[in-house]
C-alpha atoms as a PDB file:
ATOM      1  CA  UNK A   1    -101.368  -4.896 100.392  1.00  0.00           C
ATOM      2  CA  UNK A   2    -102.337  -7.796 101.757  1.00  0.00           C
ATOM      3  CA  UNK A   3    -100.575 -11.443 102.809  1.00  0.00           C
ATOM      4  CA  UNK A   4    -101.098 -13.395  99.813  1.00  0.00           C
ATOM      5  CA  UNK A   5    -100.534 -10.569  97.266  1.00  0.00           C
ATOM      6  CA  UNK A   6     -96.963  -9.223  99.083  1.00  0.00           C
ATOM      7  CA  UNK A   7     -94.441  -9.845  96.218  1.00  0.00           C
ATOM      8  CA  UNK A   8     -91.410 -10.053  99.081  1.00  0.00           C
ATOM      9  CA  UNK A   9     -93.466 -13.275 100.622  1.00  0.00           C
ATOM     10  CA  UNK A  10     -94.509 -14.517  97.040  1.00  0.00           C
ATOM     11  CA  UNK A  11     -90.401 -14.062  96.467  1.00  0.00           C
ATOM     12  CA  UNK A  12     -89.065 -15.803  99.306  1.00  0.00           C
ATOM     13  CA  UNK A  13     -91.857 -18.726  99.044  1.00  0.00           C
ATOM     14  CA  UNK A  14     -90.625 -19.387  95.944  1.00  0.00           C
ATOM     15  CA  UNK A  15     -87.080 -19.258  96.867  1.00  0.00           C
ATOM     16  CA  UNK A  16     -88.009 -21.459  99.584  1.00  0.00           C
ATOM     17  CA  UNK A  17     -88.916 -23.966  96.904  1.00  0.00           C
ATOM     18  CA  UNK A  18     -86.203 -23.603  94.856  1.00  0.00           C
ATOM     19  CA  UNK A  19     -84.137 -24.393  97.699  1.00  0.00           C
ATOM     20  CA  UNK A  20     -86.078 -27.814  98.676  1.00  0.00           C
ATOM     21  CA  UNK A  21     -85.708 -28.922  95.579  1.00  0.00           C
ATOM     22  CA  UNK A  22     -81.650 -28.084  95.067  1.00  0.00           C
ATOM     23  CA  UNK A  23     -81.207 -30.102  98.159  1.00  0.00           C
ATOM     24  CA  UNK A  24     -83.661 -32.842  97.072  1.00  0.00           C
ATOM     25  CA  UNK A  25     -81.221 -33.261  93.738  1.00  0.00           C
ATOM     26  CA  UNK A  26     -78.253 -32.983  95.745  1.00  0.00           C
ATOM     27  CA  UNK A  27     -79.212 -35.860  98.329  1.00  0.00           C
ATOM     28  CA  UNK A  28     -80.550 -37.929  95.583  1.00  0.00           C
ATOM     29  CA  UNK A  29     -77.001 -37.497  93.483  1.00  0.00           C
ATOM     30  CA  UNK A  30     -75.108 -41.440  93.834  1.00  0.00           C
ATOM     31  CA  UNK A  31     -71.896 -41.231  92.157  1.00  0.00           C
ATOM     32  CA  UNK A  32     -71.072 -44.641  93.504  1.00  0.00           C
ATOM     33  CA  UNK A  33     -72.598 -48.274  94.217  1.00  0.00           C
ATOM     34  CA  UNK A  34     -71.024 -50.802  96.819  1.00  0.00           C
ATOM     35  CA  UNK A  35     -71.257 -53.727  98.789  1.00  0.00           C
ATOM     36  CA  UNK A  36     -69.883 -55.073 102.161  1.00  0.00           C
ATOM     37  CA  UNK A  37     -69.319 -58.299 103.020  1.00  0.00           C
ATOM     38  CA  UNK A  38     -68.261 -59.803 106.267  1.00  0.00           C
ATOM     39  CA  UNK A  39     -66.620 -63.220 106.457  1.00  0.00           C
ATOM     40  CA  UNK A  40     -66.957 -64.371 110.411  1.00  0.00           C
ATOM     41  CA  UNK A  41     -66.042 -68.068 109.915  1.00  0.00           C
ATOM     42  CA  UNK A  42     -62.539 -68.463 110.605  1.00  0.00           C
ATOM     43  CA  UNK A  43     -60.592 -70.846 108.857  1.00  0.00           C
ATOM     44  CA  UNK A  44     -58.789 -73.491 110.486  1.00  0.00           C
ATOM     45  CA  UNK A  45     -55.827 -73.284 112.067  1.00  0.00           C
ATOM     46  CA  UNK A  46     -53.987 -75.546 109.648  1.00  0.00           C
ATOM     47  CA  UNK A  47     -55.572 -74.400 106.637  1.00  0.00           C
ATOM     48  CA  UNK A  48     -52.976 -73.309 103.432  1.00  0.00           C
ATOM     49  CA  UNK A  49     -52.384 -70.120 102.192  1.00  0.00           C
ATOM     50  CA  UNK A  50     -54.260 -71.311  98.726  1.00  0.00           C
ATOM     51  CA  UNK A  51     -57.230 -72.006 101.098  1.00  0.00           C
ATOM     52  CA  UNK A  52     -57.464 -68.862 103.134  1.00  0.00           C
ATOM     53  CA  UNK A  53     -56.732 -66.789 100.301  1.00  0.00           C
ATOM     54  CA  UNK A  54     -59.920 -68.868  98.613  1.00  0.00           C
ATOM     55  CA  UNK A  55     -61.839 -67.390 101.645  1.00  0.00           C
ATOM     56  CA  UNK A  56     -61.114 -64.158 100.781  1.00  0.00           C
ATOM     57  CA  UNK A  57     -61.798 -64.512  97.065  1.00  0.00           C
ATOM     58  CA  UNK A  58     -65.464 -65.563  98.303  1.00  0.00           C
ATOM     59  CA  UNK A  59     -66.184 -62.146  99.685  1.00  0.00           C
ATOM     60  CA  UNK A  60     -64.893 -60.400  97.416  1.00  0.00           C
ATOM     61  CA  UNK A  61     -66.933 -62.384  95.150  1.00  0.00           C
ATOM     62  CA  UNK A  62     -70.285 -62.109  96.972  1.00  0.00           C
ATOM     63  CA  UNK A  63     -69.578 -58.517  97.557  1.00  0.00           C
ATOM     64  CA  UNK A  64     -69.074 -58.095  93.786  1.00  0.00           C
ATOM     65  CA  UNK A  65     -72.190 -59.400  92.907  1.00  0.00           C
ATOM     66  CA  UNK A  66     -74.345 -57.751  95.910  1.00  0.00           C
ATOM     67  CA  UNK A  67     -72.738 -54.298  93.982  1.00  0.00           C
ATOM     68  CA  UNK A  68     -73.472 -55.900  90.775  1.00  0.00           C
ATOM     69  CA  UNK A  69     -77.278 -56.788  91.461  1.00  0.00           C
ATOM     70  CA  UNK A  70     -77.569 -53.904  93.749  1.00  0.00           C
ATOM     71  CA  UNK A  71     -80.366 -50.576  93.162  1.00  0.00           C
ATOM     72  CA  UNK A  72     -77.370 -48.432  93.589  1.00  0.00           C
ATOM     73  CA  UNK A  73     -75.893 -49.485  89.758  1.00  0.00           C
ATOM     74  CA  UNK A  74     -79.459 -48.630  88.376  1.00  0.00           C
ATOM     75  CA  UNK A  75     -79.038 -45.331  89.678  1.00  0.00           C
ATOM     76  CA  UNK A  76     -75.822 -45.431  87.801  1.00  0.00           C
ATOM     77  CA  UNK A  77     -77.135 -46.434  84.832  1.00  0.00           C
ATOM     78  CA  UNK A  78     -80.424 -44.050  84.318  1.00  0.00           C
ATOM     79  CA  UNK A  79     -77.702 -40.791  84.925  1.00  0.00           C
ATOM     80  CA  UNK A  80     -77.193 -42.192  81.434  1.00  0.00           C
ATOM     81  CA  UNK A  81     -80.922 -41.608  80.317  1.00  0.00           C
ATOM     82  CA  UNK A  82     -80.435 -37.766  81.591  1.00  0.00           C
ATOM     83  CA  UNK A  83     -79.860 -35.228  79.453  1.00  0.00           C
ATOM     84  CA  UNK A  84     -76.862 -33.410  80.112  1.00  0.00           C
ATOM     85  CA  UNK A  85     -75.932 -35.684  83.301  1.00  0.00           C
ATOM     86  CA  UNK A  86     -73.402 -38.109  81.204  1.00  0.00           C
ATOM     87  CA  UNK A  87     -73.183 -36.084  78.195  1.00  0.00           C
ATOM     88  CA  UNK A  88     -72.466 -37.870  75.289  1.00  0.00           C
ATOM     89  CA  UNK A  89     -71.909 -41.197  77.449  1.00  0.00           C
ATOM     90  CA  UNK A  90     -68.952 -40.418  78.066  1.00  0.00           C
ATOM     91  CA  UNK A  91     -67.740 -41.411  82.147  1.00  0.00           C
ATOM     92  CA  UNK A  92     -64.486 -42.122  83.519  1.00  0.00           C
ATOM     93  CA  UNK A  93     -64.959 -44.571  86.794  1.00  0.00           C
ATOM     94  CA  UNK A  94     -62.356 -47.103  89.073  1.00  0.00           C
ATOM     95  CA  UNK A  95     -63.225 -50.172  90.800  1.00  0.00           C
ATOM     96  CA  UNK A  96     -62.061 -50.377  94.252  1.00  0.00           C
ATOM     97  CA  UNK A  97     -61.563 -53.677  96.193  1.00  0.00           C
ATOM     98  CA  UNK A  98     -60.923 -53.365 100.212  1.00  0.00           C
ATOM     99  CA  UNK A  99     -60.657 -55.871 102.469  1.00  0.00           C
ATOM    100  CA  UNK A 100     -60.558 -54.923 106.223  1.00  0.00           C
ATOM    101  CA  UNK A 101     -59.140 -57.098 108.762  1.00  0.00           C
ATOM    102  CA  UNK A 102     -61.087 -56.534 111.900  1.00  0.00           C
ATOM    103  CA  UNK A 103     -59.111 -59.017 114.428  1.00  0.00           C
ATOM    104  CA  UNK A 104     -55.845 -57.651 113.445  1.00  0.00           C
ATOM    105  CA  UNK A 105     -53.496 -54.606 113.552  1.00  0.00           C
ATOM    106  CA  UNK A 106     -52.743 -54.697 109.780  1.00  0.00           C
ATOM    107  CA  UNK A 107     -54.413 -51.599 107.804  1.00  0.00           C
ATOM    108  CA  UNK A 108     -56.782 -52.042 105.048  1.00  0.00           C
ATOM    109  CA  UNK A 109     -55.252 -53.534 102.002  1.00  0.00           C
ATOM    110  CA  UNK A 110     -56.700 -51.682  98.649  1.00  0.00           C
ATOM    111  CA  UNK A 111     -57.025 -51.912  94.873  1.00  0.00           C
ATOM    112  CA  UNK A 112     -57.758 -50.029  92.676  1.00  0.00           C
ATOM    113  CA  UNK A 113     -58.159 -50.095  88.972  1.00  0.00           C
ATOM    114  CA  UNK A 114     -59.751 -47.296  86.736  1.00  0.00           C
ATOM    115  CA  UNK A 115     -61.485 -47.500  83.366  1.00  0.00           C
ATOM    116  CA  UNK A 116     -63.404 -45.387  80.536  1.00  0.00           C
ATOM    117  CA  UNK A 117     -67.085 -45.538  78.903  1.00  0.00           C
ATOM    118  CA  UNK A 118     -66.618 -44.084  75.198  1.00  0.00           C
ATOM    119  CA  UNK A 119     -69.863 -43.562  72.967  1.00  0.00           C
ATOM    120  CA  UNK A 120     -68.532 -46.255  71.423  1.00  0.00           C
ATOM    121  CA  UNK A 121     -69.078 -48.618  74.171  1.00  0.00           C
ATOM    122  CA  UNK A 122     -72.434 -47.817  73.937  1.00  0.00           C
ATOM    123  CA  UNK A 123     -72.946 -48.680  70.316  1.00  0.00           C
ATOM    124  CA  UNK A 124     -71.549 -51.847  70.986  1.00  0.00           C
ATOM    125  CA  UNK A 125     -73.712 -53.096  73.766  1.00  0.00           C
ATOM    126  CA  UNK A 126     -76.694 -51.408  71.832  1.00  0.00           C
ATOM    127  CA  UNK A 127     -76.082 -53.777  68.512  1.00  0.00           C
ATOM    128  CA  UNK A 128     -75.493 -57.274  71.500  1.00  0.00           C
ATOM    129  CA  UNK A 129     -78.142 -56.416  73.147  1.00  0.00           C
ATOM    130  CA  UNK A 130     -80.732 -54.981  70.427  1.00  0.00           C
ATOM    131  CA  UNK A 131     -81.982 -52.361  72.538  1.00  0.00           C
ATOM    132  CA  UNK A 132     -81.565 -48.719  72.056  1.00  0.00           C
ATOM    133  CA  UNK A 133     -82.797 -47.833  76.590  1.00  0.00           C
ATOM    134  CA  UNK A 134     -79.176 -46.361  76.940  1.00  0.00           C
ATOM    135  CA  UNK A 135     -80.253 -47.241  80.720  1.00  0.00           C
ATOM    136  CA  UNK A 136     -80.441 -50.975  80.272  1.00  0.00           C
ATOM    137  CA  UNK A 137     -77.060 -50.425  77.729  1.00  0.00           C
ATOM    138  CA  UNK A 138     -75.460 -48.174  81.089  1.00  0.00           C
ATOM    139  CA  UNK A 139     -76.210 -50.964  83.242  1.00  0.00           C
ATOM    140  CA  UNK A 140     -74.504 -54.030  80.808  1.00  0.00           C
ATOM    141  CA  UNK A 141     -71.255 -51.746  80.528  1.00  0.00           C
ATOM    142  CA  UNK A 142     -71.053 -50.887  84.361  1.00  0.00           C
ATOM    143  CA  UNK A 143     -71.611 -54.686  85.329  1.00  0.00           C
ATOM    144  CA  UNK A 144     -68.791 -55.763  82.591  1.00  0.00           C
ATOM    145  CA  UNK A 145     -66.249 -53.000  83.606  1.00  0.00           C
ATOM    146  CA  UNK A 146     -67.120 -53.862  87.627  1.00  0.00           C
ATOM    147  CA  UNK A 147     -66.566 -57.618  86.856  1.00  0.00           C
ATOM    148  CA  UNK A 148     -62.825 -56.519  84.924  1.00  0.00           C
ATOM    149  CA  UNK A 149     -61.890 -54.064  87.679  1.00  0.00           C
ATOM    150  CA  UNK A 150     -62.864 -56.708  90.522  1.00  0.00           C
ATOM    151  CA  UNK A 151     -60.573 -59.050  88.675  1.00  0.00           C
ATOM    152  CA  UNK A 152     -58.056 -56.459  87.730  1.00  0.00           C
ATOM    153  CA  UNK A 153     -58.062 -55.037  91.332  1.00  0.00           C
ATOM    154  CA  UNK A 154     -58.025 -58.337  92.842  1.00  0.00           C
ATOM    155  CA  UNK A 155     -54.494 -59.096  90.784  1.00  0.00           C
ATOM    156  CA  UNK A 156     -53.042 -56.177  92.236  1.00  0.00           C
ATOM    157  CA  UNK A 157     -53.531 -56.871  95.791  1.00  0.00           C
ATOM    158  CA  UNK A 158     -52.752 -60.835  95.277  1.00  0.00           C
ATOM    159  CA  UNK A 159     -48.736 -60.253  97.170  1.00  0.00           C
ATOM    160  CA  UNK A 160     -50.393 -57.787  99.972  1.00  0.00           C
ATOM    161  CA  UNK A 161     -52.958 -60.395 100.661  1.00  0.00           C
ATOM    162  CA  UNK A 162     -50.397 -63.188 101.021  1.00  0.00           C
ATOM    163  CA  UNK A 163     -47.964 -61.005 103.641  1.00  0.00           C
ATOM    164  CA  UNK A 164     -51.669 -60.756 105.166  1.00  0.00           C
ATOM    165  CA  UNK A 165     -51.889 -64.411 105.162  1.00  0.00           C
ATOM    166  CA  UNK A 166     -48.686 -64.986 106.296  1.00  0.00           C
ATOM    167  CA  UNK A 167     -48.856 -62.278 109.203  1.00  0.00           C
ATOM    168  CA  UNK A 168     -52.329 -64.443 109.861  1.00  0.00           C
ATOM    169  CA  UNK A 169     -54.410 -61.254 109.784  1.00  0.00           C
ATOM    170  CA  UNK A 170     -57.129 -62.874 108.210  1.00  0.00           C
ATOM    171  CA  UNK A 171     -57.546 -65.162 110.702  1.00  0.00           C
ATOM    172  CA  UNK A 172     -60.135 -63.270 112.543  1.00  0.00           C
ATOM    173  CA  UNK A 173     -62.991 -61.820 111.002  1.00  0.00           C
ATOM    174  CA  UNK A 174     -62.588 -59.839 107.078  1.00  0.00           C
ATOM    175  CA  UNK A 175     -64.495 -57.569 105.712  1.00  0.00           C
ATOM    176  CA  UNK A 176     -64.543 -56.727 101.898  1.00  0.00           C
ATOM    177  CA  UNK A 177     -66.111 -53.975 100.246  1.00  0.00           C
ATOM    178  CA  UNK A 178     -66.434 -53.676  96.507  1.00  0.00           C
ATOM    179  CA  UNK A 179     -67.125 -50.167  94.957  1.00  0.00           C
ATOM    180  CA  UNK A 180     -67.924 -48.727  91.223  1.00  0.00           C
ATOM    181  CA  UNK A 181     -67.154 -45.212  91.168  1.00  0.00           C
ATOM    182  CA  UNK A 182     -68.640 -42.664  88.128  1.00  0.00           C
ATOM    183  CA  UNK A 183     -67.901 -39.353  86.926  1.00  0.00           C
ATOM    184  CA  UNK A 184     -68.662 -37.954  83.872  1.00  0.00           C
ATOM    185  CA  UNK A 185     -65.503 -37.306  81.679  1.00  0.00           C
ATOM    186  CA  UNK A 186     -63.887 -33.663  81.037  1.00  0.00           C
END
């Protein structure tokens, strides 16, 4: 029997293959998008607590909408377009806010706030938007629910942020990262 014609190598050439491509899909599987953003201007010395706590509404702002505008919330979006990947659009997610004093002691202060996409959801962007691309839909109900959990998470972590303010941990430098988390639901 010859080289080309053994079935063992034609076997384990193929498994070969198969392997490649399981750990192409698995490298190429996002289940999240985020942002960072550092803030290295310090604010003054005798700045108030509304102001500083302004400063840290920035970054979280420009980190939202780095996430928000980012290619990781496409990726998001087309695991709507795949058959079997989101079935039924139906995806459970959170929105995490961090913010990371790197000057100071203090740990990481987080929020968190989860939400749902029902088929419904979808039949509702799909008659605002007049398109039936459940990708460009996705991508519509991501950005609102991102925006709502920013907010949402934001809210939650308004009292830790002040004790930060008032310990003056974000006097130094901050950094704020903003992340949308999917899974499909059951």
């Amino acid at each position: 029997m010859s080289f080309r014609t053994n079935p063992d190598r034609i076997l384990d050439s193929i498994d070969r293959a198969r392997t490649r491509d399981e750990e192409n899909r698995a490298a190429a599987f996002h289940r999240d998008a985020s942002a960072r953003e550092l803030g290295t201007e310090l604010p003054d010395m005798d700045a108030t607590t509304s102001e500083r706590l302004r400063r840290i509404f920035g970054l979280v702002e420009k980190a939202y909408t780095a996430t928000a505008s980012g290619p990781d919330i496409r990726r998001l979006a087309e695991r709507f377009q795949t058959v079997g990947d989101i079935a039924g659009h139906h995806a459970r997610g959170d929105v995490t806010v961090q913010v990371h004093y790197l000057d100071h002691e203090r740990a990481d202060d987080v929020g968190q706030t989860p939400f749902e996409i029902l088929p419904a959801h979808m039949d509702e962007a799909r008659k605002a938007a007049r398109s039936t691309r459940p990708d460009a839909l996705a991508i519509k109900i991501l950005r609102k629910e991102l925006r709502d959990g920013v907010l949402a998470a934001f809210r939650k972590m308004d009292p830790r942020l002040r004790d930060a303010i008032r310990e003056r941990a974000d006097m130094g430098h901050v950094a704020v990262r903003v992340t949308l988390d999917l899974r499909p639901a059951g």
